[in-house]
C-alpha atoms as a PDB file:
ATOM      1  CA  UNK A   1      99.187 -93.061 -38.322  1.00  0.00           C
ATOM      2  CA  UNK A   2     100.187 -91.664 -41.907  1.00  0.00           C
ATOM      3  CA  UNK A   3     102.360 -89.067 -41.341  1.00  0.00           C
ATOM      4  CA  UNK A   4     102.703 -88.674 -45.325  1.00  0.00           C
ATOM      5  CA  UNK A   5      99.484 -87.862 -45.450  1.00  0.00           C
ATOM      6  CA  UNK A   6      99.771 -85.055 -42.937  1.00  0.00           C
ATOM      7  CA  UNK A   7     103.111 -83.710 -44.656  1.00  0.00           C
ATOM      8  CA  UNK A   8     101.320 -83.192 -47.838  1.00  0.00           C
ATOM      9  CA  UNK A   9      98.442 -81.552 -46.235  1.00  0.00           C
ATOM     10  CA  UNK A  10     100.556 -78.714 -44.300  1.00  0.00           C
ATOM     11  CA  UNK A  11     101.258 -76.880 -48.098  1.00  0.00           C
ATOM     12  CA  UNK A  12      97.496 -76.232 -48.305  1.00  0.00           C
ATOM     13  CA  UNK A  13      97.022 -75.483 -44.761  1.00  0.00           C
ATOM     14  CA  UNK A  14     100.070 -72.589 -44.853  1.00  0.00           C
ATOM     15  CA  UNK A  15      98.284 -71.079 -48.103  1.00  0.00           C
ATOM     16  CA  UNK A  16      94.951 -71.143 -46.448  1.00  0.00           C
ATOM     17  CA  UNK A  17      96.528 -69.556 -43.266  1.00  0.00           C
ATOM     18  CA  UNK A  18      98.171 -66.776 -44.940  1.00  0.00           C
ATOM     19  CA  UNK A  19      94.964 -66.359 -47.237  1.00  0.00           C
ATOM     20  CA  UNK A  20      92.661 -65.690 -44.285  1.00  0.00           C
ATOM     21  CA  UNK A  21      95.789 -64.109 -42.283  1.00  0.00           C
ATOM     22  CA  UNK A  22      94.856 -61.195 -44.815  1.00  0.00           C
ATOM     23  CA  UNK A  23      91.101 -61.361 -43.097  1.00  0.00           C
ATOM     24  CA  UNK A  24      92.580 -61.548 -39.846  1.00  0.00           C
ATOM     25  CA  UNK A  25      94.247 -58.227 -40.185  1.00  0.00           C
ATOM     26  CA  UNK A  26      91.216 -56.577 -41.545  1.00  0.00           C
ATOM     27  CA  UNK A  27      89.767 -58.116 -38.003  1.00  0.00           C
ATOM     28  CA  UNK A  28      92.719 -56.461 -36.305  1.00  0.00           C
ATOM     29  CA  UNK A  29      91.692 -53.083 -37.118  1.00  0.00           C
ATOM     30  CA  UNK A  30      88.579 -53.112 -35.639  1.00  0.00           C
ATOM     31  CA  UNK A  31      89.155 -55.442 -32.747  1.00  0.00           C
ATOM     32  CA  UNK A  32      92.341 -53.994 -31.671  1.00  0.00           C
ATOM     33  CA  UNK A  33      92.508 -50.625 -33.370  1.00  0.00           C
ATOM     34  CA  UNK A  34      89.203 -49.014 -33.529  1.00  0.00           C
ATOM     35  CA  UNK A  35      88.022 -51.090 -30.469  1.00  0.00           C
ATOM     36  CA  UNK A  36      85.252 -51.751 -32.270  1.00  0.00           C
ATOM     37  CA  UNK A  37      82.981 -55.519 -32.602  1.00  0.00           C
ATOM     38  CA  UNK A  38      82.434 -55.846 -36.311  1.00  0.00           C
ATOM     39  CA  UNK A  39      80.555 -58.265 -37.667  1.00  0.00           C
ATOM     40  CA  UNK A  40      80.297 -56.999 -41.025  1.00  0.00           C
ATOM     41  CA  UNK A  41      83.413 -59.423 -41.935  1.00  0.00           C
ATOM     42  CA  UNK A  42      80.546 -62.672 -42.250  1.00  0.00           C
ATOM     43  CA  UNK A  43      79.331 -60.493 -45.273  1.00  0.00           C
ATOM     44  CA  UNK A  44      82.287 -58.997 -46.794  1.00  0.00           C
ATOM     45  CA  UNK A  45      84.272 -62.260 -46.714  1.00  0.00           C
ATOM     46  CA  UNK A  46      82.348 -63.110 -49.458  1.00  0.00           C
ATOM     47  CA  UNK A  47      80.962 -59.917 -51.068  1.00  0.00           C
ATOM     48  CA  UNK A  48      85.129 -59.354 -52.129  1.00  0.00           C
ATOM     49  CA  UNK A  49      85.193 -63.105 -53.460  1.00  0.00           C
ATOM     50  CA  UNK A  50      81.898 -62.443 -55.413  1.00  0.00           C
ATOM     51  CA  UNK A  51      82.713 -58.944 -56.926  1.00  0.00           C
ATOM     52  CA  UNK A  52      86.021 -61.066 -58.196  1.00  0.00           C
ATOM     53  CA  UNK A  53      84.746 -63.755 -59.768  1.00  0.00           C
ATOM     54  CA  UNK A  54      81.542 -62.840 -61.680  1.00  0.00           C
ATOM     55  CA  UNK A  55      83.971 -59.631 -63.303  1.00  0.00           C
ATOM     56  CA  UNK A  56      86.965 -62.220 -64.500  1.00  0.00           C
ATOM     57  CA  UNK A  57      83.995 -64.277 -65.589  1.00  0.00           C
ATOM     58  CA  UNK A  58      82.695 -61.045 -67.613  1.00  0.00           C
ATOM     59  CA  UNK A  59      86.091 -60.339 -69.182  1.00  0.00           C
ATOM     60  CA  UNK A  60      87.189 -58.389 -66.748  1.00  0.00           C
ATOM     61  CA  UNK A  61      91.338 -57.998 -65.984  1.00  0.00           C
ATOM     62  CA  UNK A  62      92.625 -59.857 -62.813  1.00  0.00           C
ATOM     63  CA  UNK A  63      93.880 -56.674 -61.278  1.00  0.00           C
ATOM     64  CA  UNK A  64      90.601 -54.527 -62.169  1.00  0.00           C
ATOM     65  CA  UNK A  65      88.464 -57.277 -60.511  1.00  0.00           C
ATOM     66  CA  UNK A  66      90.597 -57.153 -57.500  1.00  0.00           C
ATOM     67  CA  UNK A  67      90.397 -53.660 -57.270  1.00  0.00           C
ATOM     68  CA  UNK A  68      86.961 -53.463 -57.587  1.00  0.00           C
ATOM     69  CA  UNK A  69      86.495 -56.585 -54.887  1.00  0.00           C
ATOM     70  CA  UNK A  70      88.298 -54.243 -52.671  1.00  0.00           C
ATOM     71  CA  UNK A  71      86.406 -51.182 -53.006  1.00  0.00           C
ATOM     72  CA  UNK A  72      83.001 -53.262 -52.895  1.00  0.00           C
ATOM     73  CA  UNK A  73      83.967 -54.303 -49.587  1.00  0.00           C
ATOM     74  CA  UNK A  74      85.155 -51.044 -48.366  1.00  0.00           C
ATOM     75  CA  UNK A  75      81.405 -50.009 -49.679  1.00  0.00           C
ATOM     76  CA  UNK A  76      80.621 -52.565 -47.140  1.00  0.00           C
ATOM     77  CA  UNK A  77      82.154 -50.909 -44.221  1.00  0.00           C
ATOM     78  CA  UNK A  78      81.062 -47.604 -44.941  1.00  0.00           C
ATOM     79  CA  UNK A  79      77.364 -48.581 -44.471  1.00  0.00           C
ATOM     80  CA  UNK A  80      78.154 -49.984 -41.497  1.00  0.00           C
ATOM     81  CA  UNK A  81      79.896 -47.390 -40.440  1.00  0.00           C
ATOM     82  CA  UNK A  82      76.759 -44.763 -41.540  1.00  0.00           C
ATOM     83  CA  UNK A  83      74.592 -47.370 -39.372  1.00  0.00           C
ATOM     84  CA  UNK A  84      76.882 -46.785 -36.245  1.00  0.00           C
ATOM     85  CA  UNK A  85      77.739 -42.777 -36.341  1.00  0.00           C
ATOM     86  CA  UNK A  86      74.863 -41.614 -38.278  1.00  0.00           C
ATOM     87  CA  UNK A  87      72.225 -43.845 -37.015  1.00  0.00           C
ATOM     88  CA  UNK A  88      73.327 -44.430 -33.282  1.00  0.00           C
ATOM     89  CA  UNK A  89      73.165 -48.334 -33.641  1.00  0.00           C
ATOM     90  CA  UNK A  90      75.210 -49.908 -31.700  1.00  0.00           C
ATOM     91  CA  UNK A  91      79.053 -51.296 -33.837  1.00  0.00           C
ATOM     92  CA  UNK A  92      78.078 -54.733 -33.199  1.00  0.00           C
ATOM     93  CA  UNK A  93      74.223 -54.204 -34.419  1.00  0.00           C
ATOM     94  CA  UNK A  94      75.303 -51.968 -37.421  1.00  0.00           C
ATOM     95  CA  UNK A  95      77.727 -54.840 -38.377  1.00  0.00           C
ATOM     96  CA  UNK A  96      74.595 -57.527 -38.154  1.00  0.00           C
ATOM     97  CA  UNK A  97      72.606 -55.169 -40.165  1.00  0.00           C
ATOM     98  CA  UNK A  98      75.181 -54.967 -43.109  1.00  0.00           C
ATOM     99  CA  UNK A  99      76.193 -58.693 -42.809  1.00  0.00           C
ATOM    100  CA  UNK A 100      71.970 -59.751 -43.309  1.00  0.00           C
ATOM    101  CA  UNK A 101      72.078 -57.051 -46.448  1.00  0.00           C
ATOM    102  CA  UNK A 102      75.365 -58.582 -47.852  1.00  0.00           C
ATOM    103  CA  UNK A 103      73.477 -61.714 -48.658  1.00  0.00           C
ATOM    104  CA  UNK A 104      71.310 -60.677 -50.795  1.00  0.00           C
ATOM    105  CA  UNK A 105      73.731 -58.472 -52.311  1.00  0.00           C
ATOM    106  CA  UNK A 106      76.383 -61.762 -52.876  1.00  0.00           C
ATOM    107  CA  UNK A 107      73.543 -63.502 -54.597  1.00  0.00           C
ATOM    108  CA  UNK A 108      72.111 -61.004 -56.552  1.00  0.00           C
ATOM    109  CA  UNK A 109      75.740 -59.748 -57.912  1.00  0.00           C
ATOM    110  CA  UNK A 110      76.461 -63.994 -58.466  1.00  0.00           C
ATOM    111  CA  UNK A 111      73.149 -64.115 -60.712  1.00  0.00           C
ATOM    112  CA  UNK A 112      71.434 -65.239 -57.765  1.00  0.00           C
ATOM    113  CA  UNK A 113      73.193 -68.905 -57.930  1.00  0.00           C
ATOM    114  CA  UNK A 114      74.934 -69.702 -54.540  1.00  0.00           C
ATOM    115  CA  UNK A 115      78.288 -70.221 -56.074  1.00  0.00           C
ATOM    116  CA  UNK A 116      80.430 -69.874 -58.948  1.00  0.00           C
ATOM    117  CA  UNK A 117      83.049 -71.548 -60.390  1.00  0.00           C
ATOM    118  CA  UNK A 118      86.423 -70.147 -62.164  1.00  0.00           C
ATOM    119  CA  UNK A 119      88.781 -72.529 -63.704  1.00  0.00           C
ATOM    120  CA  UNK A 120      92.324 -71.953 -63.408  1.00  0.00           C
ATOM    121  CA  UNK A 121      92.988 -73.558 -66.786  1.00  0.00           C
ATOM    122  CA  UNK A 122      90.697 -70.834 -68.200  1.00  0.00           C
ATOM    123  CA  UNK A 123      91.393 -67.586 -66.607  1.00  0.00           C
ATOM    124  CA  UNK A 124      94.163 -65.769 -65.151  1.00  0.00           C
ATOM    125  CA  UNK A 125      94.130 -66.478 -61.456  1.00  0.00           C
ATOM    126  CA  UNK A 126      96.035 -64.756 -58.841  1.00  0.00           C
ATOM    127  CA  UNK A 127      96.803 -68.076 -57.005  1.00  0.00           C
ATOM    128  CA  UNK A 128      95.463 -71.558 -57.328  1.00  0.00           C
ATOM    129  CA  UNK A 129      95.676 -74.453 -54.916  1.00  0.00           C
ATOM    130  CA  UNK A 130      96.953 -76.588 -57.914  1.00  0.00           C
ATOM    131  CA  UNK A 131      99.823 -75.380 -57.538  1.00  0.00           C
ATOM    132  CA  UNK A 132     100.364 -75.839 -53.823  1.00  0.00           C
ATOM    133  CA  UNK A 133     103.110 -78.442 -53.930  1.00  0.00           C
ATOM    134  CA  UNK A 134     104.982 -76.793 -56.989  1.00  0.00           C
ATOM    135  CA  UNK A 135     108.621 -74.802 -56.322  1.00  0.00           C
ATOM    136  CA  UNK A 136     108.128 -72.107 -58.751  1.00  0.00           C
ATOM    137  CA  UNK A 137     106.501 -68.448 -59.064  1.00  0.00           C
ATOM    138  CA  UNK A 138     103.124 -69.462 -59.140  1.00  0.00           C
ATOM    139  CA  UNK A 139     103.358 -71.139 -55.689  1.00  0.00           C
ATOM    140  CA  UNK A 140     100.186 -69.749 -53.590  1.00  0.00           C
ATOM    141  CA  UNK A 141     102.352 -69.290 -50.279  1.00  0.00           C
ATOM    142  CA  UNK A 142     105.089 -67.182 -52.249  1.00  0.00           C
ATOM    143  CA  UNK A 143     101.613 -65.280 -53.737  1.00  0.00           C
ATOM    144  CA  UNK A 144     100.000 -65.075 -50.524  1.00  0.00           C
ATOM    145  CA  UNK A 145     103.259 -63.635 -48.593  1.00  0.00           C
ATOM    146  CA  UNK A 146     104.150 -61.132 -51.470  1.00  0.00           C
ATOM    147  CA  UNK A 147     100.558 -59.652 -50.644  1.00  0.00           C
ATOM    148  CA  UNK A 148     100.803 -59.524 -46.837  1.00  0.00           C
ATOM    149  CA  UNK A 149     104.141 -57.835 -46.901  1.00  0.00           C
ATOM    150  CA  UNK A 150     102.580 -55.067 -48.738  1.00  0.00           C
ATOM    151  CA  UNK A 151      99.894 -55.011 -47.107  1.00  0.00           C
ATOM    152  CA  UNK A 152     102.053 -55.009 -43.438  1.00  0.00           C
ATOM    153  CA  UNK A 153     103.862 -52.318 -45.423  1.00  0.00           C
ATOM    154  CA  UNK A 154     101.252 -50.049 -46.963  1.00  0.00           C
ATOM    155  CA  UNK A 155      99.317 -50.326 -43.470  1.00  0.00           C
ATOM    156  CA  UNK A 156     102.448 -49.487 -41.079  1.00  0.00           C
ATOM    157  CA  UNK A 157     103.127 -46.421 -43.005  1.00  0.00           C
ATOM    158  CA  UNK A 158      99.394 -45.514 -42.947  1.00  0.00           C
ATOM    159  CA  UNK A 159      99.146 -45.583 -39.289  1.00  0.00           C
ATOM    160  CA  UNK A 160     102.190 -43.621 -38.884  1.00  0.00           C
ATOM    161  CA  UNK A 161     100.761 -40.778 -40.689  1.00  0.00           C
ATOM    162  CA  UNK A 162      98.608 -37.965 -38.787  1.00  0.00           C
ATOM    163  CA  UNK A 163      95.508 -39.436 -40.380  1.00  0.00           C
ATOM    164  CA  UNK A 164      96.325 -43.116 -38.986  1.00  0.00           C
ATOM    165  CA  UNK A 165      97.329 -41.865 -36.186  1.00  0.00           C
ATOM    166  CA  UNK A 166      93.787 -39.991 -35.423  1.00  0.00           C
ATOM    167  CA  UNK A 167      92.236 -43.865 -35.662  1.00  0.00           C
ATOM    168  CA  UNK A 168      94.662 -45.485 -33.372  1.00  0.00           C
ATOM    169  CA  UNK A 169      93.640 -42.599 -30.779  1.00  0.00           C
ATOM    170  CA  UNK A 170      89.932 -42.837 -31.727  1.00  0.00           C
ATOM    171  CA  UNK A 171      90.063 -46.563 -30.728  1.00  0.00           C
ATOM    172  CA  UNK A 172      92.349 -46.000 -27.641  1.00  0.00           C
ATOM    173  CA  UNK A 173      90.601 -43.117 -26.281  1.00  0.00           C
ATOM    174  CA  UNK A 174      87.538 -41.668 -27.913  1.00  0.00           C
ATOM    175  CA  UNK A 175      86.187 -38.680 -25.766  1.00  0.00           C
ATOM    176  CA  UNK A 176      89.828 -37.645 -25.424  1.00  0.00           C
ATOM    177  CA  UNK A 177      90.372 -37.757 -29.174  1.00  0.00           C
ATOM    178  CA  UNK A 178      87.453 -35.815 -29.753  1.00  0.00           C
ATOM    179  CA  UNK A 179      88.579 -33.339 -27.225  1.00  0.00           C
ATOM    180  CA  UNK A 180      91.869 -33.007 -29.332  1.00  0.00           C
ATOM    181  CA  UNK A 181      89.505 -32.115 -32.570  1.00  0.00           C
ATOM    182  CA  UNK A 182      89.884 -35.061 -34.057  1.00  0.00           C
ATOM    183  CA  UNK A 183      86.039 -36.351 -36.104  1.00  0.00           C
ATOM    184  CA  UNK A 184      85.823 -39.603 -34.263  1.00  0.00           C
ATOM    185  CA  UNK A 185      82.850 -40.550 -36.315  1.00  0.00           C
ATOM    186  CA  UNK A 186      85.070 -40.048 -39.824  1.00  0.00           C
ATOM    187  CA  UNK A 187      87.931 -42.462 -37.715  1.00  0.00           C
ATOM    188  CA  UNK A 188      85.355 -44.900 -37.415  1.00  0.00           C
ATOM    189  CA  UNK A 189      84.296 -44.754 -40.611  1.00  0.00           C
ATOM    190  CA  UNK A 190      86.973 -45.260 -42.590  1.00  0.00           C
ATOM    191  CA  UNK A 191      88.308 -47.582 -40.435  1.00  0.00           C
ATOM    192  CA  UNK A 192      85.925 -49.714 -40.659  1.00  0.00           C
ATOM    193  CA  UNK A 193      86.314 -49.236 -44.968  1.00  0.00           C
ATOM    194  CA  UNK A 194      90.054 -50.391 -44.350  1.00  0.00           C
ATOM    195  CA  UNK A 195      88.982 -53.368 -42.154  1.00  0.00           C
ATOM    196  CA  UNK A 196      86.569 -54.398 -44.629  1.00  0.00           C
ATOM    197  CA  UNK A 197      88.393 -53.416 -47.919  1.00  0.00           C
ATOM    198  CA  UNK A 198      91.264 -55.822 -46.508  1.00  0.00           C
ATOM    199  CA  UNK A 199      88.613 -58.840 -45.278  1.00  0.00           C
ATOM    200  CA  UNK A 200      86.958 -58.470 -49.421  1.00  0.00           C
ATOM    201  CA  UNK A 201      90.959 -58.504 -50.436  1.00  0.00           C
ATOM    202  CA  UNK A 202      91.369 -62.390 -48.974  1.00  0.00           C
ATOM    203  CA  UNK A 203      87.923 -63.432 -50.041  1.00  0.00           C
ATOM    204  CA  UNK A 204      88.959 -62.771 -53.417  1.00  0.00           C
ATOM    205  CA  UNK A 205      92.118 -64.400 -53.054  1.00  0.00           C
ATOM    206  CA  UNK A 206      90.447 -67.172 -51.509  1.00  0.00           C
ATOM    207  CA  UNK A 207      88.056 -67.341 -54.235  1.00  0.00           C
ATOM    208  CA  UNK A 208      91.047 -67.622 -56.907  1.00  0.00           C
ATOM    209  CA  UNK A 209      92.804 -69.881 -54.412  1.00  0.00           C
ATOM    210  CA  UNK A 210      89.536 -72.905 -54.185  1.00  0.00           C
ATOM    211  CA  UNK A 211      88.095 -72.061 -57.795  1.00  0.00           C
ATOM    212  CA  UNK A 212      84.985 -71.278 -56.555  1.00  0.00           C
ATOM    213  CA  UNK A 213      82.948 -68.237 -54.744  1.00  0.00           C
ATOM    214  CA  UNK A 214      80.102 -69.343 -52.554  1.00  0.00           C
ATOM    215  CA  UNK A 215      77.522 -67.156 -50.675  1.00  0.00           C
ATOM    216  CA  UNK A 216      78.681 -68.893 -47.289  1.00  0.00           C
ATOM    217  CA  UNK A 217      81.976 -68.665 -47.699  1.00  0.00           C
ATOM    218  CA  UNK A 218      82.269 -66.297 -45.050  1.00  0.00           C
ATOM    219  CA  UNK A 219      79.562 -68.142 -42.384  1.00  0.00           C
ATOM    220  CA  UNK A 220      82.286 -67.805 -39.371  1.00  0.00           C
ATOM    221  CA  UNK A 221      84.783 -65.759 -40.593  1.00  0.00           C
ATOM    222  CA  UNK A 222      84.940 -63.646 -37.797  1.00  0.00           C
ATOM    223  CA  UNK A 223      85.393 -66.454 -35.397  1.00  0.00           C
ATOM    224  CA  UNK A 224      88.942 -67.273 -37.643  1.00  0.00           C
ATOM    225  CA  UNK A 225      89.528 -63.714 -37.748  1.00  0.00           C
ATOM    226  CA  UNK A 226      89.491 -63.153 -33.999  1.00  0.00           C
ATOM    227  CA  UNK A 227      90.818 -67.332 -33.463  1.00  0.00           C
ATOM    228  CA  UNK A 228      94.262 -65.509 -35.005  1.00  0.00           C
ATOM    229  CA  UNK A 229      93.934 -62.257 -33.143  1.00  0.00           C
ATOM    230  CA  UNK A 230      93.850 -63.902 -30.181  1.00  0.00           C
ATOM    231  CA  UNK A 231      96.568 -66.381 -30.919  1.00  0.00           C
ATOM    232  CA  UNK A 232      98.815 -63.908 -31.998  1.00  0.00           C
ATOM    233  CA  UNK A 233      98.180 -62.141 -28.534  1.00  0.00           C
ATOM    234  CA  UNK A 234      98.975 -65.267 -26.671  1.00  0.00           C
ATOM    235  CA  UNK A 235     102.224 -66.805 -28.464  1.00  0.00           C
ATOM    236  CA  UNK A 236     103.722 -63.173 -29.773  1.00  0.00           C
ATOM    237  CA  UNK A 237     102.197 -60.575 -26.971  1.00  0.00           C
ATOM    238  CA  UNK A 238     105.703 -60.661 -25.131  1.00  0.00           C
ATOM    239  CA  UNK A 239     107.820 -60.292 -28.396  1.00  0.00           C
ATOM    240  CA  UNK A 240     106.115 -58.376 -31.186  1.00  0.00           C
ATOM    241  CA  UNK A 241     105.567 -54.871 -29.809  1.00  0.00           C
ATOM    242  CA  UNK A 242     106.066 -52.947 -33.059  1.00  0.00           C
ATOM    243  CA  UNK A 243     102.832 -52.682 -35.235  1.00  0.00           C
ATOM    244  CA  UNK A 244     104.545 -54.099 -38.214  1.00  0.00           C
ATOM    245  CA  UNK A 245     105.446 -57.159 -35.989  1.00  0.00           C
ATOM    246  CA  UNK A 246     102.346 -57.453 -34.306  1.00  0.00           C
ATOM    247  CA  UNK A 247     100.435 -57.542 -37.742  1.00  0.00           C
ATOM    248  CA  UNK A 248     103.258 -60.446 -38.673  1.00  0.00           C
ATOM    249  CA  UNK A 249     102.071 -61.953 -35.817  1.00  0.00           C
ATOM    250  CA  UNK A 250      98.548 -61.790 -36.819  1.00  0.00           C
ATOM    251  CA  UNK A 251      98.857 -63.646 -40.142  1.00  0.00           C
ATOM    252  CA  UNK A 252     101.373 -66.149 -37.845  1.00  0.00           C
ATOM    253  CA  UNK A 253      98.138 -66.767 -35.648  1.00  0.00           C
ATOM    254  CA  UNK A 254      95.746 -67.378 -38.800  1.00  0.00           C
ATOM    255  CA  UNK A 255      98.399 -70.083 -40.040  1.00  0.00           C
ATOM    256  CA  UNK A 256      99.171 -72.109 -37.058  1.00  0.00           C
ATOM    257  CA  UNK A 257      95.214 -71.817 -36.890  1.00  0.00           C
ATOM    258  CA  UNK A 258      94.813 -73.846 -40.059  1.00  0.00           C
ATOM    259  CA  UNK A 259      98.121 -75.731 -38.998  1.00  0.00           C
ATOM    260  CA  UNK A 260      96.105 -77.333 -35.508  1.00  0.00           C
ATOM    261  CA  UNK A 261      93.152 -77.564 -37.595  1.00  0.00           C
ATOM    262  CA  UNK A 262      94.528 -79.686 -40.301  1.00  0.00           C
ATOM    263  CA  UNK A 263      96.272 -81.716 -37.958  1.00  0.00           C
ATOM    264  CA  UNK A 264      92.610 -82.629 -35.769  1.00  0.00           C
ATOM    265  CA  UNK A 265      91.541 -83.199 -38.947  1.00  0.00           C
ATOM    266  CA  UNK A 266      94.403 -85.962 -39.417  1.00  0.00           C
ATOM    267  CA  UNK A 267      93.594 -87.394 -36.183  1.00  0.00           C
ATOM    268  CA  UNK A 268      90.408 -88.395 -37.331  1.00  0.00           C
ATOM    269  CA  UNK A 269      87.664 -85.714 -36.285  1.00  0.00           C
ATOM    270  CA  UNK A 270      84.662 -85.427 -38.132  1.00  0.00           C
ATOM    271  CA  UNK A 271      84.548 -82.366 -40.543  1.00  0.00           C
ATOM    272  CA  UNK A 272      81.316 -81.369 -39.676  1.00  0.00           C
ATOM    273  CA  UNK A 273      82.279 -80.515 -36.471  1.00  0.00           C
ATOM    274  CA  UNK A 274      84.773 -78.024 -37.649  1.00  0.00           C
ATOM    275  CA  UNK A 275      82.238 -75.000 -36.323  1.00  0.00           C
ATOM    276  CA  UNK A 276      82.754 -76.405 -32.991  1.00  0.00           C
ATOM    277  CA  UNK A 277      86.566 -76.471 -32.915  1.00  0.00           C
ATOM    278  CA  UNK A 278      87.141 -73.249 -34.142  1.00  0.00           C
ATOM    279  CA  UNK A 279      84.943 -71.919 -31.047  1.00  0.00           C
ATOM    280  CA  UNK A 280      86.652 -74.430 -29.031  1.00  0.00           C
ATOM    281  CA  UNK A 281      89.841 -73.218 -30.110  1.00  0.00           C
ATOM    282  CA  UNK A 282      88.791 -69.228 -29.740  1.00  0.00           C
ATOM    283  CA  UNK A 283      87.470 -70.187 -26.164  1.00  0.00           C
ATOM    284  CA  UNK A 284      90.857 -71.841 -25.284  1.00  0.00           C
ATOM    285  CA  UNK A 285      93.067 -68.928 -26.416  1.00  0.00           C
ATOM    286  CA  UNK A 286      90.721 -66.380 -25.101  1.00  0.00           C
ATOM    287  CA  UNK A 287      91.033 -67.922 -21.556  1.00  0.00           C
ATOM    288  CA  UNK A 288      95.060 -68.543 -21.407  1.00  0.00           C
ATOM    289  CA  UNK A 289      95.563 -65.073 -20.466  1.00  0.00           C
ATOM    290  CA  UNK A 290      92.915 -64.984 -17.850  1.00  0.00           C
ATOM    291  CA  UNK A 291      93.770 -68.964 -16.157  1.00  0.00           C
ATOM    292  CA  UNK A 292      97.699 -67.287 -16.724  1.00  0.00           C
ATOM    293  CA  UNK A 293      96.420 -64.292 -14.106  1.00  0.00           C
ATOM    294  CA  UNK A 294      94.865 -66.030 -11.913  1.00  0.00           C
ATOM    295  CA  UNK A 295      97.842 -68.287 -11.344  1.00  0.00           C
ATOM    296  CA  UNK A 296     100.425 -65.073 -11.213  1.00  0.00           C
ATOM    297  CA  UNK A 297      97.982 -63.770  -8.522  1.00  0.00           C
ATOM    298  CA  UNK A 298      97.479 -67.142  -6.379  1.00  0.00           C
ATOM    299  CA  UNK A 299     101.634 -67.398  -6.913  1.00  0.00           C
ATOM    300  CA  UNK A 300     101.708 -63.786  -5.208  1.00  0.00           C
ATOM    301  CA  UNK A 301      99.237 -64.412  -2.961  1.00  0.00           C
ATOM    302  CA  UNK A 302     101.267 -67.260  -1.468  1.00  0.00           C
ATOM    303  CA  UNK A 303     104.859 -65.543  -1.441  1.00  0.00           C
ATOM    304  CA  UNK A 304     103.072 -62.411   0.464  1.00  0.00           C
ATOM    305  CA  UNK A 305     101.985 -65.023   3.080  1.00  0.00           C
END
């Protein structure tokens, strides 16, 4: 086997993993926060990436573009959010709804093509996988970390404040928090804005990172998304019990994600089939905890005989 090969591969496959370890906070939020099922992120994860490209391709500043890829994905959450409180439809309907709209919304804001293309050599990219292999500045991993530390920053502090802290207790115990006087339809809400403000931040760092937007780009995202969640819970439950740590842990999950999927792919497996691993892989992680029960219990069960 060519382990070269595989060396040279594991550059693009950290960038990648920290790229969509952005998403997989956004995912975090809702999944784990809110305690909501989301499925707006299919849409958003490209909506962000969109918003980006065709604005730097209009003249646009880097930073303004990203801004506004942000806030159009944040726009995103807050009509699925006025699906779910205002409308009564169930989270994981509302988030259908939205995702089904956000097509037509990608293509129509790409000129109705179903992808676009941004050259490095041209425009002012955040990060670019050209320069995956360099040692200097413009290294996407250095890029990609800079962002997720102040993002794991700016979100700690958030939650620590008594607005944050009204969404944590939303998600952790709804009639309760209403019963305190906290608007548990607002919590939701804006939630659901951070969640998908954060999953439109990655797509358009994605989008600078491949050169490209495309209206799929985000077909699956929310099995990734929940792939590092989960992955996260399973290697760093035990040892990351702050929420700084357990959002480090997150972005960890979406890297050695891309990590075992780069290295399948260096074993030889087809790359259409990459669908089916990733659900593969979900399946696997979601059931460690479960198979790791039933053995503590059949362990116990023994010892009390």
């Amino acid at each position: 086997m060519n382990f070269t090969a595989l060396f040279n591969a594991m550059p693009g496959a950290a960038a990648q993993g920290l790229i969509w370890g952005i998403m997989a906070i956004g995912v975090y939020i809702t999944y784990k926060v809110l305690d909501l099922a989301d499925l707006t992120v299919d849409g958003s994860m490209a909506t962000g990436g969109a918003v980006c490209v065709m604005l730097m391709l209009n003249g646009v500043n880097v930073w303004l573009a990203l801004l506004c890829a942000v806030l159009a994905g944040m726009l995103a959450g807050l009509l699925t959010g006025i699906f779910h409180t205002a409308m009564g439809i169930p989270p994981i309907l509302a988030g259908i709804l939205t995702q089904l709209s956000l097509y037509s919304i990608n293509l129509a804001v790409m000129a109705f093509k179903a992808n676009q293309g941004i050259n490095v050599t041209k425009y002012a990219l955040i990060v670019s996988q050209r320069n995956v292999r360099t040692l200097s500045w413009n290294n996407p991993i250095f890029t990609a970390l800079l962002f997720l530390i102040v993002l794991i920053g700016a979100l700690y502090w958030f939650f620590g404040t008594e607005l944050g802290s009204s969404l944590r207790a939303t998600g952790a115990n709804e009639a309760m928090s209403r019963a305190q006087g906290i608007n548990t339809n607002t919590a939701k809400i804006l939630g659901l804005m951070i969640s998908n403000g954060i999953v439109a931040l990655s797509s358009a760092l994605l989008s600078h990172y491949q050169g490209f937007v495309d209206v799929n780009m985000g077909r699956g995202a929310i099995v990734i998304g929940l792939a590092a969640v989960i992955i996260s819970e399973v290697i760093f439950g035990k040892l990351f019990r702050n929420f700084a740590l357990k959002l480090t842990g997150v972005a960890l999950g979406a890297v050695i994600y891309y990590i075992v999927i780069q290295v399948v792919l260096w074993l030889g497996l087809n790359t259409n089939l990459l669908k089916l691993l990733s659900a593969l892989i979900v399946a696997v992680f979601l059931g460690i905890p479960y198979w790791k029960a039933h053995m503590n219990m059949r362990k116990g069960g023994g010892r009390h005989a």
